[in-house]
Protein backbone atom coordinates (compact mmCIF):
# COMPACT_ATOMS: atom_id res chain seq x y z
CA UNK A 1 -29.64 36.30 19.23
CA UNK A 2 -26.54 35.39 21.12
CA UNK A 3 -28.57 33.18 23.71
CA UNK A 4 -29.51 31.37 20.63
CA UNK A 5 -26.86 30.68 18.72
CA UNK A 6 -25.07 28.38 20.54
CA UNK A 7 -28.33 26.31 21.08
CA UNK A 8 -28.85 26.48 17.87
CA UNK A 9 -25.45 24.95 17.03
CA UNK A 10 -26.20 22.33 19.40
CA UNK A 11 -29.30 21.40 17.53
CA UNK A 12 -27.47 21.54 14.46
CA UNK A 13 -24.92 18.92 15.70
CA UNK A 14 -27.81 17.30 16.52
CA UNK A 15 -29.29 16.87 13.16
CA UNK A 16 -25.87 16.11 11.64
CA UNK A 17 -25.34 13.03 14.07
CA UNK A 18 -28.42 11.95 13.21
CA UNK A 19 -27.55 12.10 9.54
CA UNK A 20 -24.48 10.44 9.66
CA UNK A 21 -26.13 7.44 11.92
CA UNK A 22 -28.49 7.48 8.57
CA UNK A 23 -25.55 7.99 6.03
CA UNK A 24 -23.48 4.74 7.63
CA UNK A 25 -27.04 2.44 7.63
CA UNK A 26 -27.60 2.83 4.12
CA UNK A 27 -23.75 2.09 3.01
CA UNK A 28 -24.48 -1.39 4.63
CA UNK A 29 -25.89 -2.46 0.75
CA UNK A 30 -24.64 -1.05 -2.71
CA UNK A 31 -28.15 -0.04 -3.94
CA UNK A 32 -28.41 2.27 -0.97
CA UNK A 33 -24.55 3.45 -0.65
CA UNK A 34 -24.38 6.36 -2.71
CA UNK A 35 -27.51 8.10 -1.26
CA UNK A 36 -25.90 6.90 2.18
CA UNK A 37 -23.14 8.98 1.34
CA UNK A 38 -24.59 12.12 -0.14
CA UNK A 39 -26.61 11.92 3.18
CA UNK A 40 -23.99 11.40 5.39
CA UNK A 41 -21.97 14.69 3.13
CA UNK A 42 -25.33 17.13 4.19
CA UNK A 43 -24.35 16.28 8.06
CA UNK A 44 -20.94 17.43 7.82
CA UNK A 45 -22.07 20.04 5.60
CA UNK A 46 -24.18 20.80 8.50
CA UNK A 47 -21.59 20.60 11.23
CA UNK A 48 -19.09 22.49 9.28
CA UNK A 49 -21.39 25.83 9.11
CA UNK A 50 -22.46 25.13 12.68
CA UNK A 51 -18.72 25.15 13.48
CA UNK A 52 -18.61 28.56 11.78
CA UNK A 53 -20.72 30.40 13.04
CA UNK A 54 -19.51 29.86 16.87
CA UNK A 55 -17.62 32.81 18.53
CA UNK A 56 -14.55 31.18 19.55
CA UNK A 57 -13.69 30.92 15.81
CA UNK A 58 -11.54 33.87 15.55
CA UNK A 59 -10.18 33.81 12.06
CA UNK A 60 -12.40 33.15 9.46
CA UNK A 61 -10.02 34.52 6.41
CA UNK A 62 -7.02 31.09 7.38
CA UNK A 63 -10.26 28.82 7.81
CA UNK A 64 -11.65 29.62 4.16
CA UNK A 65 -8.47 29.68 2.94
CA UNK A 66 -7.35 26.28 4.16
CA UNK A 67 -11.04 25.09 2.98
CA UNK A 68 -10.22 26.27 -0.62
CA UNK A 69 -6.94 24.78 -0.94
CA UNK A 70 -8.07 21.14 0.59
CA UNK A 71 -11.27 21.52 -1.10
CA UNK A 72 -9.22 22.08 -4.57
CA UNK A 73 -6.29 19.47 -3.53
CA UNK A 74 -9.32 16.54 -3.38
CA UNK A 75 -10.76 17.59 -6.28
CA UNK A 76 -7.91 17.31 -8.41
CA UNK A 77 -7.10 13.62 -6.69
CA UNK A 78 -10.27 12.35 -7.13
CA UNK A 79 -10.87 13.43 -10.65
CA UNK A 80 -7.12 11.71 -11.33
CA UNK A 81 -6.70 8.58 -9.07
CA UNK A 82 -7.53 5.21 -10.73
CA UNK A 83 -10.14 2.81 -8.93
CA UNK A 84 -7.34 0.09 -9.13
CA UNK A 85 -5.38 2.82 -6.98
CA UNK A 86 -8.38 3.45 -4.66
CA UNK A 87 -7.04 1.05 -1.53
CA UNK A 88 -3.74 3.82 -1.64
CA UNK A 89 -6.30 6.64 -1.77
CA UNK A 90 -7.88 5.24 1.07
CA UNK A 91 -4.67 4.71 2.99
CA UNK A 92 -3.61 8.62 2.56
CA UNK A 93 -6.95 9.85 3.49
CA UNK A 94 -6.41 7.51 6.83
CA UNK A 95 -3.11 9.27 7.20
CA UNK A 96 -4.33 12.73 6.58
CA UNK A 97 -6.99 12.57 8.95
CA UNK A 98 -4.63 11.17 11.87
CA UNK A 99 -2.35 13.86 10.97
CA UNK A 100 -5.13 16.47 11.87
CA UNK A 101 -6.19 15.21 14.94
CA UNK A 102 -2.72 15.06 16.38
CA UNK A 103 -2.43 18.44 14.93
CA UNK A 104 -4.83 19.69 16.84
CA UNK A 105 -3.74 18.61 20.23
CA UNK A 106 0.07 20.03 18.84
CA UNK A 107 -1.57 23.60 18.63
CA UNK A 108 -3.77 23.41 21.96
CA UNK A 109 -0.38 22.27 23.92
CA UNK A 110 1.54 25.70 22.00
CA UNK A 111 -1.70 27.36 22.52
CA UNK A 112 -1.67 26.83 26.43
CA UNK A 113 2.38 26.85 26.87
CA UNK A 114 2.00 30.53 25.71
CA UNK A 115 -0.71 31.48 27.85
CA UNK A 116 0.48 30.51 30.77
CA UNK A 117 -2.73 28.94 32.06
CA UNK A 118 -2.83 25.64 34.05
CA UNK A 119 -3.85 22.61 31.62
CA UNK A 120 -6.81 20.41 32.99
CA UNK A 121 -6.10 17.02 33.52
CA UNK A 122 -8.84 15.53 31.09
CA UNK A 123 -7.69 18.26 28.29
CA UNK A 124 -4.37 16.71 29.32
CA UNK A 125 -4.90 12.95 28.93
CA UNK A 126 -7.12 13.92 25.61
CA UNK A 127 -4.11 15.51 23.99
CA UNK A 128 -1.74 12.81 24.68
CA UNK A 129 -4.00 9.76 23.70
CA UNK A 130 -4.99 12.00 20.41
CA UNK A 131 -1.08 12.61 19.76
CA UNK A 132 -0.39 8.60 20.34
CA UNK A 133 -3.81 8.05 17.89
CA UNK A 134 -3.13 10.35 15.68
CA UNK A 135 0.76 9.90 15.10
CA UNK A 136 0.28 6.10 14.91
CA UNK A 137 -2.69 6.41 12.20
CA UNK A 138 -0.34 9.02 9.98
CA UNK A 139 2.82 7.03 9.98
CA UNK A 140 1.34 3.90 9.64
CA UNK A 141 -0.97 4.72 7.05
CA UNK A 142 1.56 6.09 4.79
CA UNK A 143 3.67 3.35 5.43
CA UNK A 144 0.40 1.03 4.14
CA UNK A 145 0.06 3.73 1.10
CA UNK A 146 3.67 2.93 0.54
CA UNK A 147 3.28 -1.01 0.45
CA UNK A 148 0.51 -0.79 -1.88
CA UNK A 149 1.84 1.47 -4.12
CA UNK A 150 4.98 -0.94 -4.22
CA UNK A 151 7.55 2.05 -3.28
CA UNK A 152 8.65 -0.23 -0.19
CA UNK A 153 8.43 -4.42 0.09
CA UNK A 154 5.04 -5.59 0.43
CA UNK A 155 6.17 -8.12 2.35
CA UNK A 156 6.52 -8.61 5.95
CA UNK A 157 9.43 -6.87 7.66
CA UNK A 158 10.63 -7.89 10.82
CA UNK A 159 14.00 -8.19 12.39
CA UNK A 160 15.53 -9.41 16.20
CA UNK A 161 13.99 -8.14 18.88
CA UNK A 162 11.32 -6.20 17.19
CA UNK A 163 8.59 -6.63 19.79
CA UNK A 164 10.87 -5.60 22.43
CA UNK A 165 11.98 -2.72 20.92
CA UNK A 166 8.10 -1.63 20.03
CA UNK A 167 7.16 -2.33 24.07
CA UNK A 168 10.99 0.19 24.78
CA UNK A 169 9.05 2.38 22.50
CA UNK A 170 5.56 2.04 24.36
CA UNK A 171 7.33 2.29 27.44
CA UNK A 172 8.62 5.87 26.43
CA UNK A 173 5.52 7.09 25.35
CA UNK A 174 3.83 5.98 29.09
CA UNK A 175 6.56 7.26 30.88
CA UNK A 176 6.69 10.60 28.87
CA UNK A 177 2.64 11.28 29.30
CA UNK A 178 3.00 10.46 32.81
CA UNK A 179 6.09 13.33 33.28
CA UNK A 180 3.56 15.65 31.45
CA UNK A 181 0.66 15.05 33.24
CA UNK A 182 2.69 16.19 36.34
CA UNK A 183 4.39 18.72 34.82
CA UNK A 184 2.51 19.80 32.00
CA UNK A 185 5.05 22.57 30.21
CA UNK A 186 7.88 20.42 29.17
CA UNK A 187 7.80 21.19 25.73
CA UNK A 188 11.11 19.21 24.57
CA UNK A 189 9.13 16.26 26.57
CA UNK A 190 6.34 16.67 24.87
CA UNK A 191 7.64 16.91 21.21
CA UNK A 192 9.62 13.96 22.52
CA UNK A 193 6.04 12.00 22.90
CA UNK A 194 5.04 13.15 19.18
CA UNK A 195 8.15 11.76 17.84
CA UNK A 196 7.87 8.39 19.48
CA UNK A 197 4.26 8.08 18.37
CA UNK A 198 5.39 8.80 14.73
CA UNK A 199 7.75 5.82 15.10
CA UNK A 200 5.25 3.69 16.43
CA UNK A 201 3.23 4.14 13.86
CA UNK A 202 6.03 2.68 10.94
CA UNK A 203 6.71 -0.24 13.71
CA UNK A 204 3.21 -0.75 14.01
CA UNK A 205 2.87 -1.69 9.85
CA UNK A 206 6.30 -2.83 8.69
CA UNK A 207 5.19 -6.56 9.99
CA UNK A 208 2.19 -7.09 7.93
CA UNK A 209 2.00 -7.62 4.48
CA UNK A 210 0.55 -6.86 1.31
CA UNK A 211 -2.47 -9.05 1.57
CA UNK A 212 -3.78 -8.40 5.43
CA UNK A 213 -3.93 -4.56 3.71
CA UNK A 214 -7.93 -5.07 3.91
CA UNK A 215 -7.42 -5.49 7.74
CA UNK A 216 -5.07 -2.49 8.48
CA UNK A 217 -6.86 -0.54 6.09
CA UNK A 218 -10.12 -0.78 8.14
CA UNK A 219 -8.19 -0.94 11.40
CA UNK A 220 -6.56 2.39 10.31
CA UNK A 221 -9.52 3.95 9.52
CA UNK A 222 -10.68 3.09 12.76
CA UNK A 223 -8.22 4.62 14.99
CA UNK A 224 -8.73 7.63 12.58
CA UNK A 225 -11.98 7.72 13.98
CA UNK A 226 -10.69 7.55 16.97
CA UNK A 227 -8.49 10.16 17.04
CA UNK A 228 -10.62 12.94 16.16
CA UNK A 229 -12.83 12.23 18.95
CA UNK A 230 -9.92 12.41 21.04
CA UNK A 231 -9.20 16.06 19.18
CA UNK A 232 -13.02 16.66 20.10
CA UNK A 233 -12.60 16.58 23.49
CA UNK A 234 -9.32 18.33 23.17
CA UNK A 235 -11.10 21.35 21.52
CA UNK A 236 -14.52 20.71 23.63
CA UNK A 237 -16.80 19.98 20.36
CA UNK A 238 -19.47 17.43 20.76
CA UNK A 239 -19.98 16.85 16.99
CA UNK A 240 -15.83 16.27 16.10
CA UNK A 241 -16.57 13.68 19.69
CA UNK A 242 -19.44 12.05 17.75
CA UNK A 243 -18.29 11.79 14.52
CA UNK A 244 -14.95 10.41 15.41
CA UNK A 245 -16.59 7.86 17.89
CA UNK A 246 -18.72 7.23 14.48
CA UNK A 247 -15.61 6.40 12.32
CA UNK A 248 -14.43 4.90 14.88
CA UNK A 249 -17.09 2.20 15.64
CA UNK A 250 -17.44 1.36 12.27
CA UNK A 251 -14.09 0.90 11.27
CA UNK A 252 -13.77 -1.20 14.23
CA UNK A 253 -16.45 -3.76 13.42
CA UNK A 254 -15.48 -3.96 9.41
CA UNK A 255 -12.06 -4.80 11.10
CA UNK A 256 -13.88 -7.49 12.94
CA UNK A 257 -15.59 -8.36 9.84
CA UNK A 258 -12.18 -8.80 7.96
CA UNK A 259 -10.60 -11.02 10.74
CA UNK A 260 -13.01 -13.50 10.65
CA UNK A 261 -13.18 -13.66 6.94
CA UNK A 262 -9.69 -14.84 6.99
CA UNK A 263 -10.31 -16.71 10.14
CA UNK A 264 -7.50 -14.90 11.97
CA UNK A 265 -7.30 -12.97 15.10
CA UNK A 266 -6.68 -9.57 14.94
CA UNK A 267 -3.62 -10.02 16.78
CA UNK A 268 -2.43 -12.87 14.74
CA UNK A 269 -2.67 -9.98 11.71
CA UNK A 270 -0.81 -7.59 13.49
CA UNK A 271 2.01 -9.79 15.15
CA UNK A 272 2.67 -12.97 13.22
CA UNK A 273 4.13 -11.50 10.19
CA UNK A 274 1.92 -13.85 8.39
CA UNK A 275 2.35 -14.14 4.64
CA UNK A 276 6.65 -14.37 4.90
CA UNK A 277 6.33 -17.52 2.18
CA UNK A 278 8.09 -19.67 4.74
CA UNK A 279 5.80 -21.87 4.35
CA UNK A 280 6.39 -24.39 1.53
CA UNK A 281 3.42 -24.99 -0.73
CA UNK A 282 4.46 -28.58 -0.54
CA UNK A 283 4.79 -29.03 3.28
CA UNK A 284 1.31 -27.18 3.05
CA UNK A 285 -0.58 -29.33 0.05
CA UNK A 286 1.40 -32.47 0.84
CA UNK A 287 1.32 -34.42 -2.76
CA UNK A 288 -0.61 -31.88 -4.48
CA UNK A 289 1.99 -30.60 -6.42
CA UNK A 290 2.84 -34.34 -7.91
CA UNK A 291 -0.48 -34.20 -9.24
CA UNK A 292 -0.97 -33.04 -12.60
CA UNK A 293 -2.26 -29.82 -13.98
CA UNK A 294 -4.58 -29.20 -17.24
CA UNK A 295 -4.21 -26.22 -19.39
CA UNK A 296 -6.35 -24.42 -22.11
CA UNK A 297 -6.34 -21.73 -24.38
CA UNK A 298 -8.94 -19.21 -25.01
CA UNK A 299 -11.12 -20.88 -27.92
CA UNK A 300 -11.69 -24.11 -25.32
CA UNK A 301 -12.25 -22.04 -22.56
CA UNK A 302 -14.70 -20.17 -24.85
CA UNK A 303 -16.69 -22.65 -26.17
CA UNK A 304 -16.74 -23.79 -22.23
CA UNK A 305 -18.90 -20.83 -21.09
CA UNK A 306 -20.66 -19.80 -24.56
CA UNK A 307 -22.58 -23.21 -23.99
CA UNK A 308 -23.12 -22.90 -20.24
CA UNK A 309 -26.51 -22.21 -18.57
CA UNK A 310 -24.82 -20.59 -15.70
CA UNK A 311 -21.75 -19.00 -14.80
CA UNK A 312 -20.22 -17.44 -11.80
CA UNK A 313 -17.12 -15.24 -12.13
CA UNK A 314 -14.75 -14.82 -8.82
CA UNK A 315 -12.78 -11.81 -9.21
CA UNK A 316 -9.39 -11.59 -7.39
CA UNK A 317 -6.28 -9.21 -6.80
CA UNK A 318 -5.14 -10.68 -9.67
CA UNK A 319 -7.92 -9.02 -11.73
CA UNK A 320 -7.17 -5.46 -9.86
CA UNK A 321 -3.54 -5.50 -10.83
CA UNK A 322 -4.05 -6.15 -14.81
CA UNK A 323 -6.79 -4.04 -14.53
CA UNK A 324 -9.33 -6.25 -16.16
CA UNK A 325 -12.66 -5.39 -14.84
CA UNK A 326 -14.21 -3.89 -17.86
CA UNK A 327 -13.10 -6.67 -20.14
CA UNK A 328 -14.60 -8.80 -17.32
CA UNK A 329 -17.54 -6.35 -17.81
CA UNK A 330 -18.10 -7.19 -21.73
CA UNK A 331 -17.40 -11.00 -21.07
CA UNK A 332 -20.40 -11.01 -18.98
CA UNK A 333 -22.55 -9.01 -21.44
CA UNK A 334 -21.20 -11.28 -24.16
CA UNK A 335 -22.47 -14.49 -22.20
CA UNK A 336 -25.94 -12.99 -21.57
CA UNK A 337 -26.57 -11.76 -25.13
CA UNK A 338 -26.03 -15.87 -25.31
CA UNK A 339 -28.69 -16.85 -22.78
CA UNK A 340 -26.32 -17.10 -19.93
CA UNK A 341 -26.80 -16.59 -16.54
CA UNK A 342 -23.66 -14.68 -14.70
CA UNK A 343 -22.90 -13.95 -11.34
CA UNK A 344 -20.00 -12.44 -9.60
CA UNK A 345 -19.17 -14.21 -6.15
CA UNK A 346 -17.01 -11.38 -3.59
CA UNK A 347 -15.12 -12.93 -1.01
CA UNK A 348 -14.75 -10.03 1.92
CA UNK A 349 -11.20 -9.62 1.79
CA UNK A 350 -10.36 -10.15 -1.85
CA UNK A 351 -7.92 -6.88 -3.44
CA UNK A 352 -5.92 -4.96 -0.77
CA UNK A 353 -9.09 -2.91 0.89
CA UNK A 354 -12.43 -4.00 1.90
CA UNK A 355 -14.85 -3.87 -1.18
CA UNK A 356 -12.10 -3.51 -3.05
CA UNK A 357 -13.39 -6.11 -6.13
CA UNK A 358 -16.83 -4.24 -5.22
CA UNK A 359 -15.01 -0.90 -6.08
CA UNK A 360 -13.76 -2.90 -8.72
CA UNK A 361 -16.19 -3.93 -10.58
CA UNK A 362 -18.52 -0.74 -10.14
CA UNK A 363 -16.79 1.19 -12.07
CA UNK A 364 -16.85 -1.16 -14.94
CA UNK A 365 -20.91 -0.27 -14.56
CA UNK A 366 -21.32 -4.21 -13.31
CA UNK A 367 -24.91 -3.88 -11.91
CA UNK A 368 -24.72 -4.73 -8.07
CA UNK A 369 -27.81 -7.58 -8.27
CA UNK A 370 -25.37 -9.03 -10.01
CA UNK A 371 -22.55 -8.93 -6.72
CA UNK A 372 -23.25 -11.78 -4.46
CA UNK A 373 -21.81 -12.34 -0.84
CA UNK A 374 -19.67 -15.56 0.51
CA UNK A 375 -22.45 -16.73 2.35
CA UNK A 376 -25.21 -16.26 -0.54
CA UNK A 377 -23.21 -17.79 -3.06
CA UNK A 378 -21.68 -21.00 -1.85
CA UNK A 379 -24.88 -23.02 -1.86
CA UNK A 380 -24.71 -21.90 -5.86
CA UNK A 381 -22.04 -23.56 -6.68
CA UNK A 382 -23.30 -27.06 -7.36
CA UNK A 383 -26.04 -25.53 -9.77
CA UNK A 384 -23.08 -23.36 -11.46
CA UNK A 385 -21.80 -24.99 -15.34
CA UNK A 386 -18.86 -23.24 -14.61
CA UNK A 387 -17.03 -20.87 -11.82
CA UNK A 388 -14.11 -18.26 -13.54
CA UNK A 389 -11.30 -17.95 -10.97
CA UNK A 390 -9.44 -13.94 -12.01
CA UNK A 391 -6.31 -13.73 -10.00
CA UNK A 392 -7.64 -15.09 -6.85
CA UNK A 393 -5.69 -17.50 -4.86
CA UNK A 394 -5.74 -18.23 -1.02
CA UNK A 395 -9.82 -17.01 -1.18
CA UNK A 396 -10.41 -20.26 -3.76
CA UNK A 397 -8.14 -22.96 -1.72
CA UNK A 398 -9.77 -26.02 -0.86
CA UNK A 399 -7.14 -26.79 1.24
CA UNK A 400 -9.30 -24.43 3.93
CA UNK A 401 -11.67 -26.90 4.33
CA UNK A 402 -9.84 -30.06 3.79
CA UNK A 403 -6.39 -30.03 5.08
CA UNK A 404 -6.23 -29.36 9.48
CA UNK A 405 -2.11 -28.83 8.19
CA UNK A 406 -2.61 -26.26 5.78
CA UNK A 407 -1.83 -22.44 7.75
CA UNK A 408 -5.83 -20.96 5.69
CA UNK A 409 -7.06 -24.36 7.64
CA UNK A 410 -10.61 -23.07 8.73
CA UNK A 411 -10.28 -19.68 6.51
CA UNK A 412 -14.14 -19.31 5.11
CA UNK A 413 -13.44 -19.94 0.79
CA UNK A 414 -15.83 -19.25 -2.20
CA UNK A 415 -16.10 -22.91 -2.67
CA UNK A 416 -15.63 -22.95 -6.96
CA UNK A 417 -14.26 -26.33 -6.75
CA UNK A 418 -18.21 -27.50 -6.28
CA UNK A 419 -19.09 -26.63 -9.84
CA UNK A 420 -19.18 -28.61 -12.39
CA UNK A 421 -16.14 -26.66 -14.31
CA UNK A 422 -13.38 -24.15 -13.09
CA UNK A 423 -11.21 -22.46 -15.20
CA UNK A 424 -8.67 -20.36 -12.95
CA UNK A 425 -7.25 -17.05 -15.00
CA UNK A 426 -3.21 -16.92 -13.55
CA UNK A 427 0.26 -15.91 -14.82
CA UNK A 428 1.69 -19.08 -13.34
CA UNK A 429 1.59 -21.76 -10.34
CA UNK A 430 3.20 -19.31 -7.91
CA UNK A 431 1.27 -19.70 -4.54
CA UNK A 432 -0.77 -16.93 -3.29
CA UNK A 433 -0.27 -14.31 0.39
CA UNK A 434 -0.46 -17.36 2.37
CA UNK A 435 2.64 -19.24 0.65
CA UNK A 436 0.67 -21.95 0.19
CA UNK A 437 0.09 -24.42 -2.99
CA UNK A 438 -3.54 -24.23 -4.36
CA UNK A 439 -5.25 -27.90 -4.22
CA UNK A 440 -7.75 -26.25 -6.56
CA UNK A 441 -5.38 -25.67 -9.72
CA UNK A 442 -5.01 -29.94 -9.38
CA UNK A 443 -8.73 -30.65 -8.90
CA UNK A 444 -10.05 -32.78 -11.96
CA UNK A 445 -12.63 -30.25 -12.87
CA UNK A 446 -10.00 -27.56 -12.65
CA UNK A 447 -8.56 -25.97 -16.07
CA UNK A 448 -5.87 -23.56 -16.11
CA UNK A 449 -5.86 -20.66 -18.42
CA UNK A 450 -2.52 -19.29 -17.97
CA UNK A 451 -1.35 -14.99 -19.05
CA UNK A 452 -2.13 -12.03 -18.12
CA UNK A 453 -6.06 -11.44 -16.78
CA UNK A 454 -6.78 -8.48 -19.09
CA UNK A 455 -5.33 -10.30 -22.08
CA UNK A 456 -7.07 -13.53 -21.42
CA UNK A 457 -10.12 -12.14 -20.97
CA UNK A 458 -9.53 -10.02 -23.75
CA UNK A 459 -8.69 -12.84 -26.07
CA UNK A 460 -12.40 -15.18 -24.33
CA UNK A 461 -14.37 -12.19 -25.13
CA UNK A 462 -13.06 -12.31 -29.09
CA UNK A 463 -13.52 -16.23 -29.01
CA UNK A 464 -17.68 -16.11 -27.43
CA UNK A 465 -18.41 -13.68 -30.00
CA UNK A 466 -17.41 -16.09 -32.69
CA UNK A 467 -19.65 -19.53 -31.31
């Protein structure tokens, strides 16, 4: 029995890879994503009762202890949190799991201090890279939960010589891992590296603002990944290895994903501070804002969709923060009690996480054949009566494709201004993340419905039901 065990184990890890390659294919598409994630839950069901049953885990009472009180923590946050409050959720479980990786190589460093024994140089390097990982993806997760919840500026912070003090702070951490790797028992060192990763991790967020969230959220999640594969090799467990090197990879190419949705380098996101408003929306539209704007109320913008064929609806942040998505959900059902065709168009990096109008918009029970891509709804356009804009901006600018000055020059758009009618949703003319004025709000197809998104829709829903 005890020759077997730890092949069985192996096997077991085995399975559970296999299951979570399985689990991340079928979140590619929403019809398969919540199978994809029950499957992907049996594998680290799986791995978790492998993990068990091997000898070295000497205390079983602190393990099912610490299982009961995370397993009752979630529960309670998950029943509670809003889905408008999901991109924070997101950004704490990021932070959480960082924490616990660099946790990990904290308590194998005490572990081996107090025993005395020498410290191999890979179990070395592992620690330090998972403490560096680890502390960055905690404090600069947190720091992301804290710009989306609004408890700090969402804005771009930045101040003299900030890159030179984050390469003084890189330069620590290098020079402190190299002092441990030849003397592996400083312990004040050693703390000293935790620390400095910690602050790396603020330094490494403060610059980027509210609305390149989708990319740090998914770059976050990434080096989460990350780090517990570095804990895996800490600990010498081949399934923590693979399924960090899982998150990892993934979170990696949705990064890559969000980037060129915005048509940005990932550095650019990281270290141009990019959304400070310097940027005048006149020096950016040139004479757009001398042009003149049309407004509406809700009974014309009514009788404008009750007697279209076709209708697409682009959901935006806008839409997230008044919380409109099930009145968005009845408007639609209104229209196609009346014969109308509706279609929701998702640009990839629309909200403040990626999926976030998805999210959005499935938990107002909007069916997913419904939810089309930016690639598979552009050519739709032309055919569409009329496109409703809900508190997006930057993701509906014309000026992407038109203007070589403009700083979204090149930035793929949901191209609304090719249908026959728009009528943007918006509190006012302010210009969106990029600080740039909106060439669609002047377009002659282009109506303006101006309030709040939940009370506007509110108030179209009450005038369709009267044509």
């Amino acid at each position: 029995m005890s020759d077997f065990l730890p092949t069985g184990i192996q096997l077991t890890y085995l399975v559970a890879a296999s299951l979570f390659i399985f689990g991340l294919k079928k979140l590619g598409s929403p019809a398969t994503a919540r199978n994809g994630n029950v499957i992907a839950s049996v594998g680290m069901l799986l791995a978790i009762v492998a993990t068990l049953l091997d000898q070295h885990v000497l205390n079983y009472e602190m393990i099912l202890l610490g299982l009961a009180i995370g397993s009752g923590i979630g529960a309670i946050v998950a029943y509670k949190v809003q889905m408008t409050e999901m991109p924070q959720m997101v950004g704490l479980l990021n932070g959480l799991g960082g924490a616990a990786s660099a946790l990990v190589a904290v308590a194998e460093f005490w572990r081996l201090l107090d025993s005395g024994a020498p410290v191999p140089l890979d179990v070395n390097i592992s620690m330090l890279l998972d403490v560096l990982i680890g502390g960055v993806t905690f404090t600069g997760s947190f720091l992301a939960f804290a710009k989306l919840q609004g408890l700090v500026s969402g804005s771009p912070i930045t101040f003299p010589f900030q890159q030179p003090f984050n390469l003084l702070l890189l330069g620590a951490y290098l020079v402190g891992s190299a002092y441990l790797i030849i003397t592996p028992d400083s312990l004040p060192v050693f703390l000293g590296v935790v620390a400095v990763s910690l602050v790396l991790g603020v330094m490494f967020v403060i610059p980027i603002g509210g609305g390149d969230m989708p990319v740090v959220i998914s770059l976050l999640n990434s080096l989460s990944g990350v780090a517990a594969s570095a804990a895996g090799f800490v600990v010498m467990n081949n399934m923590l290895i693979i399924a960090g090197a899982l998150v990892g990879a993934s979170g990696l190419i949705l990064t890559e994903i969000m980037c060129k949705a915005m048509n940005r380098s990932l550095f650019s996101v990281l270290f141009s501070a990019f959304g400070t408003g310097s940027t005048s929306g006149a020096a950016a539209s040139g004479s757009a804002i001398d042009q003149t704007v049309r407004s509406i109320d809700p009974e014309e913008g009514a009788m404008m969709l009750g007697y279209a064929r076709s209708v697409v609806i682009v959901p935006g942040y806008g839409m997230a923060v008044a919380q409109a998505q099930h009145s968005v959900r009845e408007l639609s059902d209104q229209l196609e009690r009346m014969g109308v065709d509706v279609k929701y168009a998702i640009h990839p990096v629309a909200g403040r996480m990626p999926g976030h109008m998805n999210v959005l918009l499935a938990e107002a029970n909007v069916a997913y054949t419904q939810l089309y891509d930016m690639e598979d709804i552009n050519p739709q356009f032309e055919q569409a009566d009329v496109a409703l804009v809900i508190g997006a901006n930057d993701v509906v600018n014309p000026a992407a494709r038109s203007d070589a000055n403009s700083p979204i020059y090149g930035m793929p758009i949901l191209e609304v201004d090719r249908a026959k009618q728009t009528i943007v949703i918006k509190r006012g003319m302010s210009t969106g993340f990029a600080g740039v004025d909106n060439e669609l709000f002047y377009k002659d197809k282009t109506t303006m419905l101006f309030g709040s998104a939940k009370d506007m829709v509110a108030k179209l829903v009450s005038e369709v039901k009267q044509l």
